[in-house]
PDB file of N, CA and C in Angstrom:
ATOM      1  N   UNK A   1     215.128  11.227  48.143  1.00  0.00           N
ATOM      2  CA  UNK A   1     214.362  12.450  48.055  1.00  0.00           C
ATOM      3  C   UNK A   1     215.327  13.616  48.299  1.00  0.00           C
ATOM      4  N   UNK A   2     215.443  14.275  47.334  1.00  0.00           N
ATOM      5  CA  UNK A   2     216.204  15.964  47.208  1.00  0.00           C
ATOM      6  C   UNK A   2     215.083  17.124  47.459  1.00  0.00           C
ATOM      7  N   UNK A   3     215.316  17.494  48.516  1.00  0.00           N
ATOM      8  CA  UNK A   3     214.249  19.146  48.607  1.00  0.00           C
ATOM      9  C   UNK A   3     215.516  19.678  49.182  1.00  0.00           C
ATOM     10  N   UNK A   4     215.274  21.485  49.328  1.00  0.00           N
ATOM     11  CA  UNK A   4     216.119  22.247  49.646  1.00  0.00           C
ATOM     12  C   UNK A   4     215.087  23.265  50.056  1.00  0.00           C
ATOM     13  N   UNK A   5     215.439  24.112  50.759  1.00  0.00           N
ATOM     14  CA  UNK A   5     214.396  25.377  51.468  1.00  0.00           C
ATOM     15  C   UNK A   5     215.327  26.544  52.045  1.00  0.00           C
ATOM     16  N   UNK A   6     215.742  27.691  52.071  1.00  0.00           N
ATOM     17  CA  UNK A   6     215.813  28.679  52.429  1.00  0.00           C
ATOM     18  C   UNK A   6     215.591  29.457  54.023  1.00  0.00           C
ATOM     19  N   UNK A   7     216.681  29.437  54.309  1.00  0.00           N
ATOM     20  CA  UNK A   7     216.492  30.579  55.638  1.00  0.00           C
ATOM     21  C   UNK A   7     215.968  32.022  55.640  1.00  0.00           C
ATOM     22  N   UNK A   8     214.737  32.198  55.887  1.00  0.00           N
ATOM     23  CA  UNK A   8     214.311  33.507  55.505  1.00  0.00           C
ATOM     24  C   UNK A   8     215.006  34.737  56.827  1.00  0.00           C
ATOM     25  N   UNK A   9     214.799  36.035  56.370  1.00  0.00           N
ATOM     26  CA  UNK A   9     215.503  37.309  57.291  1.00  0.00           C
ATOM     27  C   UNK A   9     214.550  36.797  58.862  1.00  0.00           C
ATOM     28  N   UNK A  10     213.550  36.420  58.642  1.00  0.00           N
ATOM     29  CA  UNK A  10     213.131  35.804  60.119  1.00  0.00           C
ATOM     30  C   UNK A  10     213.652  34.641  61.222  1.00  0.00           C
ATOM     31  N   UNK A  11     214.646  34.401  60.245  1.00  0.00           N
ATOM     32  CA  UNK A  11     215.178  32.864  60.952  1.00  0.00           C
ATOM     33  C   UNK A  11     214.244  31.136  60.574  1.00  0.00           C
ATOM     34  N   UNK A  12     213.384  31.486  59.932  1.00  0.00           N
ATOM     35  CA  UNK A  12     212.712  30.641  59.489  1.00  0.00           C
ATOM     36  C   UNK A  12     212.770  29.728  57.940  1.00  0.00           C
ATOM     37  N   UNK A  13     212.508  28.295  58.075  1.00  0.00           N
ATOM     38  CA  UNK A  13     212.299  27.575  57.237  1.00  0.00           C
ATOM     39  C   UNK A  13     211.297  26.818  56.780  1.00  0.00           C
ATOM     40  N   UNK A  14     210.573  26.607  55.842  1.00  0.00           N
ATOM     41  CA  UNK A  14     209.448  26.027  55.360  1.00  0.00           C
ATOM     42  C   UNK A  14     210.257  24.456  55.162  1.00  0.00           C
ATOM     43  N   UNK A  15     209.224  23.629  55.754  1.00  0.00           N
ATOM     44  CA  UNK A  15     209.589  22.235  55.473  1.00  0.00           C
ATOM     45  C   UNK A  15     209.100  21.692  54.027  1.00  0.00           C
ATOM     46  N   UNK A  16     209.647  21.277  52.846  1.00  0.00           N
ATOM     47  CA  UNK A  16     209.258  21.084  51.775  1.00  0.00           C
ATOM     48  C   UNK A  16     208.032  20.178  51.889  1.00  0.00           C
ATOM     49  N   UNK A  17     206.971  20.342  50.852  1.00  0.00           N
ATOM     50  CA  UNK A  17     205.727  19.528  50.944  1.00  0.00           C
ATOM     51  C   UNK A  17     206.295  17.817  50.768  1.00  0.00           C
ATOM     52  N   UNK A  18     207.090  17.714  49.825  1.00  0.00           N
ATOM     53  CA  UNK A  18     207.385  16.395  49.968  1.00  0.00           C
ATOM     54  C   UNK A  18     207.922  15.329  51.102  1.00  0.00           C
ATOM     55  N   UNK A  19     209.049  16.329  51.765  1.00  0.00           N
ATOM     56  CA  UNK A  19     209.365  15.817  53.255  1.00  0.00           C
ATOM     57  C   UNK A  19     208.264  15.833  54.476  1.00  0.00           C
ATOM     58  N   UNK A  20     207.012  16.727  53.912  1.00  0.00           N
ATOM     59  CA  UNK A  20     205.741  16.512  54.683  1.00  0.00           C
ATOM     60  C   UNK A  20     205.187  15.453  54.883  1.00  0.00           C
ATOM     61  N   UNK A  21     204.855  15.448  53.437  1.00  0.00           N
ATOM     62  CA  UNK A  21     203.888  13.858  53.522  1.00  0.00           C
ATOM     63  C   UNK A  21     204.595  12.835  53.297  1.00  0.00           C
ATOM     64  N   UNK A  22     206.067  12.758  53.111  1.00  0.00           N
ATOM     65  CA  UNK A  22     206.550  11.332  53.360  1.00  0.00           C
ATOM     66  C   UNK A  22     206.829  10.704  55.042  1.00  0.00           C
ATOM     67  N   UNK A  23     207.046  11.749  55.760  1.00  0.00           N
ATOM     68  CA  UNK A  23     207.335  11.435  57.349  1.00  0.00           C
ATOM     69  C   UNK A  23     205.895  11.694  57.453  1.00  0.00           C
ATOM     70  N   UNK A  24     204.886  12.383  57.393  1.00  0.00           N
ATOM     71  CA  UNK A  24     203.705  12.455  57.287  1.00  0.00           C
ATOM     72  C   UNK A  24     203.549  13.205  59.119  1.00  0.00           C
ATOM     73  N   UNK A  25     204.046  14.439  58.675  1.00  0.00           N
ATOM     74  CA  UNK A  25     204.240  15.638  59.254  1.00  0.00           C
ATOM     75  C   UNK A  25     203.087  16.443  59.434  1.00  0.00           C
ATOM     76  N   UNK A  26     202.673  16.755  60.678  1.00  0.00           N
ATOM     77  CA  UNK A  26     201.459  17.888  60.748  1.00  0.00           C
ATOM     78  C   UNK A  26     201.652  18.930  60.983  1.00  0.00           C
ATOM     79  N   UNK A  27     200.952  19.922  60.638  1.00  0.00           N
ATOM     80  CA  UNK A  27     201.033  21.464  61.735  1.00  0.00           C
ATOM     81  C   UNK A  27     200.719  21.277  62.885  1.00  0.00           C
ATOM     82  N   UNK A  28     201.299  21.740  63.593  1.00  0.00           N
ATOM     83  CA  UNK A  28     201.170  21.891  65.210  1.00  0.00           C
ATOM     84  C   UNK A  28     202.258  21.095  65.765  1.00  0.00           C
ATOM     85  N   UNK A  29     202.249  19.722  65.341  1.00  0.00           N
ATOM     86  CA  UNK A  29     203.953  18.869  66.023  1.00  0.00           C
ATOM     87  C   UNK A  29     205.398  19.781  66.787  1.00  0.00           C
ATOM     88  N   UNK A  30     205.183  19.153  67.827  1.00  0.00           N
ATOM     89  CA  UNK A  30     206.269  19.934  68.225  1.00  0.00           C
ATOM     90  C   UNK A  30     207.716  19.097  67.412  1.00  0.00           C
ATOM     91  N   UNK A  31     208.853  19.721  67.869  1.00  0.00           N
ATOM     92  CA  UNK A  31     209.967  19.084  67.019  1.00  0.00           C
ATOM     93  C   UNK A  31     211.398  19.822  67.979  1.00  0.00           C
ATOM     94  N   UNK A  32     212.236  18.393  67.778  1.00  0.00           N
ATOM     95  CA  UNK A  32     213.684  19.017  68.616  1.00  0.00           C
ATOM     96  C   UNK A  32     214.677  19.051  67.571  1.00  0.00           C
ATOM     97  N   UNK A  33     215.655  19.912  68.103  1.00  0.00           N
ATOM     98  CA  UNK A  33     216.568  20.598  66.986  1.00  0.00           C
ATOM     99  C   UNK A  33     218.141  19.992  68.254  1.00  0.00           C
ATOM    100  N   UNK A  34     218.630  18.928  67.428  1.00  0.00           N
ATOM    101  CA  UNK A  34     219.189  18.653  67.971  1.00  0.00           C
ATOM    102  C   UNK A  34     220.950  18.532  67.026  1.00  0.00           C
ATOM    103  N   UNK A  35     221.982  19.179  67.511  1.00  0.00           N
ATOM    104  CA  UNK A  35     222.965  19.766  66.755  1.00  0.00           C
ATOM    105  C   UNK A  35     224.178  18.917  66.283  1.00  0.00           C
ATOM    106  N   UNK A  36     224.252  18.511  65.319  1.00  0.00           N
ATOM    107  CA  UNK A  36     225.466  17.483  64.699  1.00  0.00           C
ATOM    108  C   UNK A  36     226.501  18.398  64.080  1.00  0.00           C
ATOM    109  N   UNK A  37     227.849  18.220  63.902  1.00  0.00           N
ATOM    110  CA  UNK A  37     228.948  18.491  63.545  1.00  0.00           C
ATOM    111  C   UNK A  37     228.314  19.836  63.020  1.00  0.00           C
ATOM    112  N   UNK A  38     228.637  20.307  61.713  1.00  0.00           N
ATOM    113  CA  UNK A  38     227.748  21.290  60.566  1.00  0.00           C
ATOM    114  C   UNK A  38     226.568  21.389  60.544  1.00  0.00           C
ATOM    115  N   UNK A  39     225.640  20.845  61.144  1.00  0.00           N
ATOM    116  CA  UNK A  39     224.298  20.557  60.322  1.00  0.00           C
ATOM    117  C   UNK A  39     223.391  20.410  61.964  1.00  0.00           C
ATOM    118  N   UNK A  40     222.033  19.791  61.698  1.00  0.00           N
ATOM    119  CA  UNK A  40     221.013  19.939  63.085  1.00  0.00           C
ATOM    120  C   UNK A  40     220.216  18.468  62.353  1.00  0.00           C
ATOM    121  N   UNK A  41     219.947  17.805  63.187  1.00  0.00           N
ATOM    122  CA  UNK A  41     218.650  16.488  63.131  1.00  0.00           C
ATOM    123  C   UNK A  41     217.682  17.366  63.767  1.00  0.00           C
ATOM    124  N   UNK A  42     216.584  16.949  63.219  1.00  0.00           N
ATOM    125  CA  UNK A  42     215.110  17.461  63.250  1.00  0.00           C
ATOM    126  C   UNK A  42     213.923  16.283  63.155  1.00  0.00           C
ATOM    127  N   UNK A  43     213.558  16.289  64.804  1.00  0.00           N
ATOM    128  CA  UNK A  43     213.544  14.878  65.279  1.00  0.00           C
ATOM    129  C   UNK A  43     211.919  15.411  65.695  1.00  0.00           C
ATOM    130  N   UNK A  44     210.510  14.482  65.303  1.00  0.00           N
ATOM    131  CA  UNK A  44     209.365  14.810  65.666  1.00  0.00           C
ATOM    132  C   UNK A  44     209.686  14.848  67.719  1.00  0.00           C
ATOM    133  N   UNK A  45     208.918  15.597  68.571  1.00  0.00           N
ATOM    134  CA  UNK A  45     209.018  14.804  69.405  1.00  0.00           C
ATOM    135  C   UNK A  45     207.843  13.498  69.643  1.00  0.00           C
ATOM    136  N   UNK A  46     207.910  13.092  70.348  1.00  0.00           N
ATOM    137  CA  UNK A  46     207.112  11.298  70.481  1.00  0.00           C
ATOM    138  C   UNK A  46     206.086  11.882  71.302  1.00  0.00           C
ATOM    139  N   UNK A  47     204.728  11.376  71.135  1.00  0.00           N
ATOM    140  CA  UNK A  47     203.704  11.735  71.870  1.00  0.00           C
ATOM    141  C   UNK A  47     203.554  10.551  73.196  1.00  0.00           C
ATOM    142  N   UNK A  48     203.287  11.036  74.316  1.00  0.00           N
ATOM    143  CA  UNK A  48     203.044   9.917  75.723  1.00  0.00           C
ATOM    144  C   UNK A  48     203.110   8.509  75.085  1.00  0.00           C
ATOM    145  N   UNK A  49     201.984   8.562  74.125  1.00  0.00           N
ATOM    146  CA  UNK A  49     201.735   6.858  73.704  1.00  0.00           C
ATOM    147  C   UNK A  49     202.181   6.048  72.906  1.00  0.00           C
ATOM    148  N   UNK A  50     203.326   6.903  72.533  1.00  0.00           N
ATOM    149  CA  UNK A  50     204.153   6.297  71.614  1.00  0.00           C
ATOM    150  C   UNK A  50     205.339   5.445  72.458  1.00  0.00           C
ATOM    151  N   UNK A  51     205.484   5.945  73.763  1.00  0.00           N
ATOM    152  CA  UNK A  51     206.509   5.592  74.482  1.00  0.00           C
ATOM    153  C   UNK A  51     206.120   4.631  75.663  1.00  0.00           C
ATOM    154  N   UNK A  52     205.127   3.987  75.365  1.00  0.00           N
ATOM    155  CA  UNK A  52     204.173   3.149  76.103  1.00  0.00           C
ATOM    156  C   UNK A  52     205.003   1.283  75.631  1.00  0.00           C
ATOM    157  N   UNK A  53     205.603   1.589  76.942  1.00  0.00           N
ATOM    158  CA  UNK A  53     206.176  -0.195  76.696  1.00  0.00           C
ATOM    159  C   UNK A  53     207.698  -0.181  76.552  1.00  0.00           C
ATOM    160  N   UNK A  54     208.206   1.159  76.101  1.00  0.00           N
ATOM    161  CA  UNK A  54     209.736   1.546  75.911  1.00  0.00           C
ATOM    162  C   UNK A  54     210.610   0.928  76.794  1.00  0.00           C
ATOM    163  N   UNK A  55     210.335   1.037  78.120  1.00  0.00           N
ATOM    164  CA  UNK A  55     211.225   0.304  79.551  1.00  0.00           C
ATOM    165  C   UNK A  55     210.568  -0.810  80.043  1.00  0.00           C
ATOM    166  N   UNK A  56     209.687  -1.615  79.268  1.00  0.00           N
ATOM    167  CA  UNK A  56     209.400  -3.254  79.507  1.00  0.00           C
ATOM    168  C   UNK A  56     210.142  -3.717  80.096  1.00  0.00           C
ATOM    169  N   UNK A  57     209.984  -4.243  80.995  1.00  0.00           N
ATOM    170  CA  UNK A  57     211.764  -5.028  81.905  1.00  0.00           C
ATOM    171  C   UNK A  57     212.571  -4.559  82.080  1.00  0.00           C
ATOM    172  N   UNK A  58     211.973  -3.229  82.501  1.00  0.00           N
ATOM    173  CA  UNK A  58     213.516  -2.671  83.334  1.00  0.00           C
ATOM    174  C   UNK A  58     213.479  -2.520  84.819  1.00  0.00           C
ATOM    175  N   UNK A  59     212.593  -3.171  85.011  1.00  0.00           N
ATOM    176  CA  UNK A  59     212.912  -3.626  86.936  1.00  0.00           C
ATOM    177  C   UNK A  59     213.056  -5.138  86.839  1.00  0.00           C
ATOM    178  N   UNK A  60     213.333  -5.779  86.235  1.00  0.00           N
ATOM    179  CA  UNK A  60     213.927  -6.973  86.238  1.00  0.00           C
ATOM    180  C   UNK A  60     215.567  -6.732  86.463  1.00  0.00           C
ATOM    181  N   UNK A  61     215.836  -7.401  87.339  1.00  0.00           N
ATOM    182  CA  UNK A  61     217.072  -6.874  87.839  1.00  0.00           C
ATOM    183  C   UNK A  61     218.159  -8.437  87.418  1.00  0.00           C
ATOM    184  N   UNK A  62     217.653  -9.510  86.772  1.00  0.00           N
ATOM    185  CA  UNK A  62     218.594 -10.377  86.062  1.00  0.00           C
ATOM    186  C   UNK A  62     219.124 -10.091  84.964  1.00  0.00           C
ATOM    187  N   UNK A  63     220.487 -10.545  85.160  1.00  0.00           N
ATOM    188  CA  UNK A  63     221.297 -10.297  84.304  1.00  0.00           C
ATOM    189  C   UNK A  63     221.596  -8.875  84.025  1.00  0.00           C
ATOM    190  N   UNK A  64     221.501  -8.092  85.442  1.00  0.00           N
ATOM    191  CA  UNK A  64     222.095  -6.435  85.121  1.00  0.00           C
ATOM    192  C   UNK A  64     223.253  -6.332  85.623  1.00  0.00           C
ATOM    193  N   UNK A  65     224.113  -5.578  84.840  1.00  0.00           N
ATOM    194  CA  UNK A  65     225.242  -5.631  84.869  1.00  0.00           C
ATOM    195  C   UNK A  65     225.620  -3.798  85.604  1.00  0.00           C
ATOM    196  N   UNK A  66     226.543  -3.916  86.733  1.00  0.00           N
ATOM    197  CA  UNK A  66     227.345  -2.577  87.593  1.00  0.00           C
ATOM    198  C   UNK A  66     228.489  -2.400  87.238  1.00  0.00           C
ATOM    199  N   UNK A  67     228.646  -1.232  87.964  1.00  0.00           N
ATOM    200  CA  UNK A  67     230.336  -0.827  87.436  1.00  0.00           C
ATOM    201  C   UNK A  67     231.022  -2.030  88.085  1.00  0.00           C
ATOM    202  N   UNK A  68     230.822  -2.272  89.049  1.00  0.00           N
ATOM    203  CA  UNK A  68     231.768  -3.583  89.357  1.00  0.00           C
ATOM    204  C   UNK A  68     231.950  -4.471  88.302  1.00  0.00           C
ATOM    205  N   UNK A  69     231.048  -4.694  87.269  1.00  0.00           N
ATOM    206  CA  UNK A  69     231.273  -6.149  86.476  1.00  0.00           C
ATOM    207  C   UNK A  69     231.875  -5.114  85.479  1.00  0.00           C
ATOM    208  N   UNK A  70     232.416  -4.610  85.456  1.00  0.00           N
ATOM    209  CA  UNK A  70     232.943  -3.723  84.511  1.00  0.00           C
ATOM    210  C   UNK A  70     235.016  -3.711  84.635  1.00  0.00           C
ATOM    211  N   UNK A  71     235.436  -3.369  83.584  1.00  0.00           N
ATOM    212  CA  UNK A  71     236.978  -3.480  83.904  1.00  0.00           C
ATOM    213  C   UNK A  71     237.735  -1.923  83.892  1.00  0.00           C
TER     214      UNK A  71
END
């Protein structure tokens, strides 16, 4: 998918309709602007329940590895 969009004198950009409904993008979503070499990733942020289960076993403390086991 090729879209292109314009920086208007406001600092603003319209997200092309096609990059809308393929990530399937709403109004209102918040979004982080996060900065690579030349360019920015434009990352939805994740709603609470999306992140539900993310650190499953992370108080299981087998097989965790410290700076000690480290060289």
């Amino acid at each position: 998918m090729n879209a292109t969009a314009t920086l208007s004198s406001k600092f603003q950009i319209s997200i092309p309709k096609a990059v809308r409904e393929a990530l399937r993008w709403e109004a209102g979503q918040s979004f982080v602007f996060i900065p690579k070499d030349k360019g920015v990733l434009v990352m939805p942020v994740p709603a609470l329940n999306e992140l539900a289960g993310l650190a499953k076993g992370a108080r299981n403390k087998e097989g965790y590895r410290d700076r000690k086991d480290r060289y």
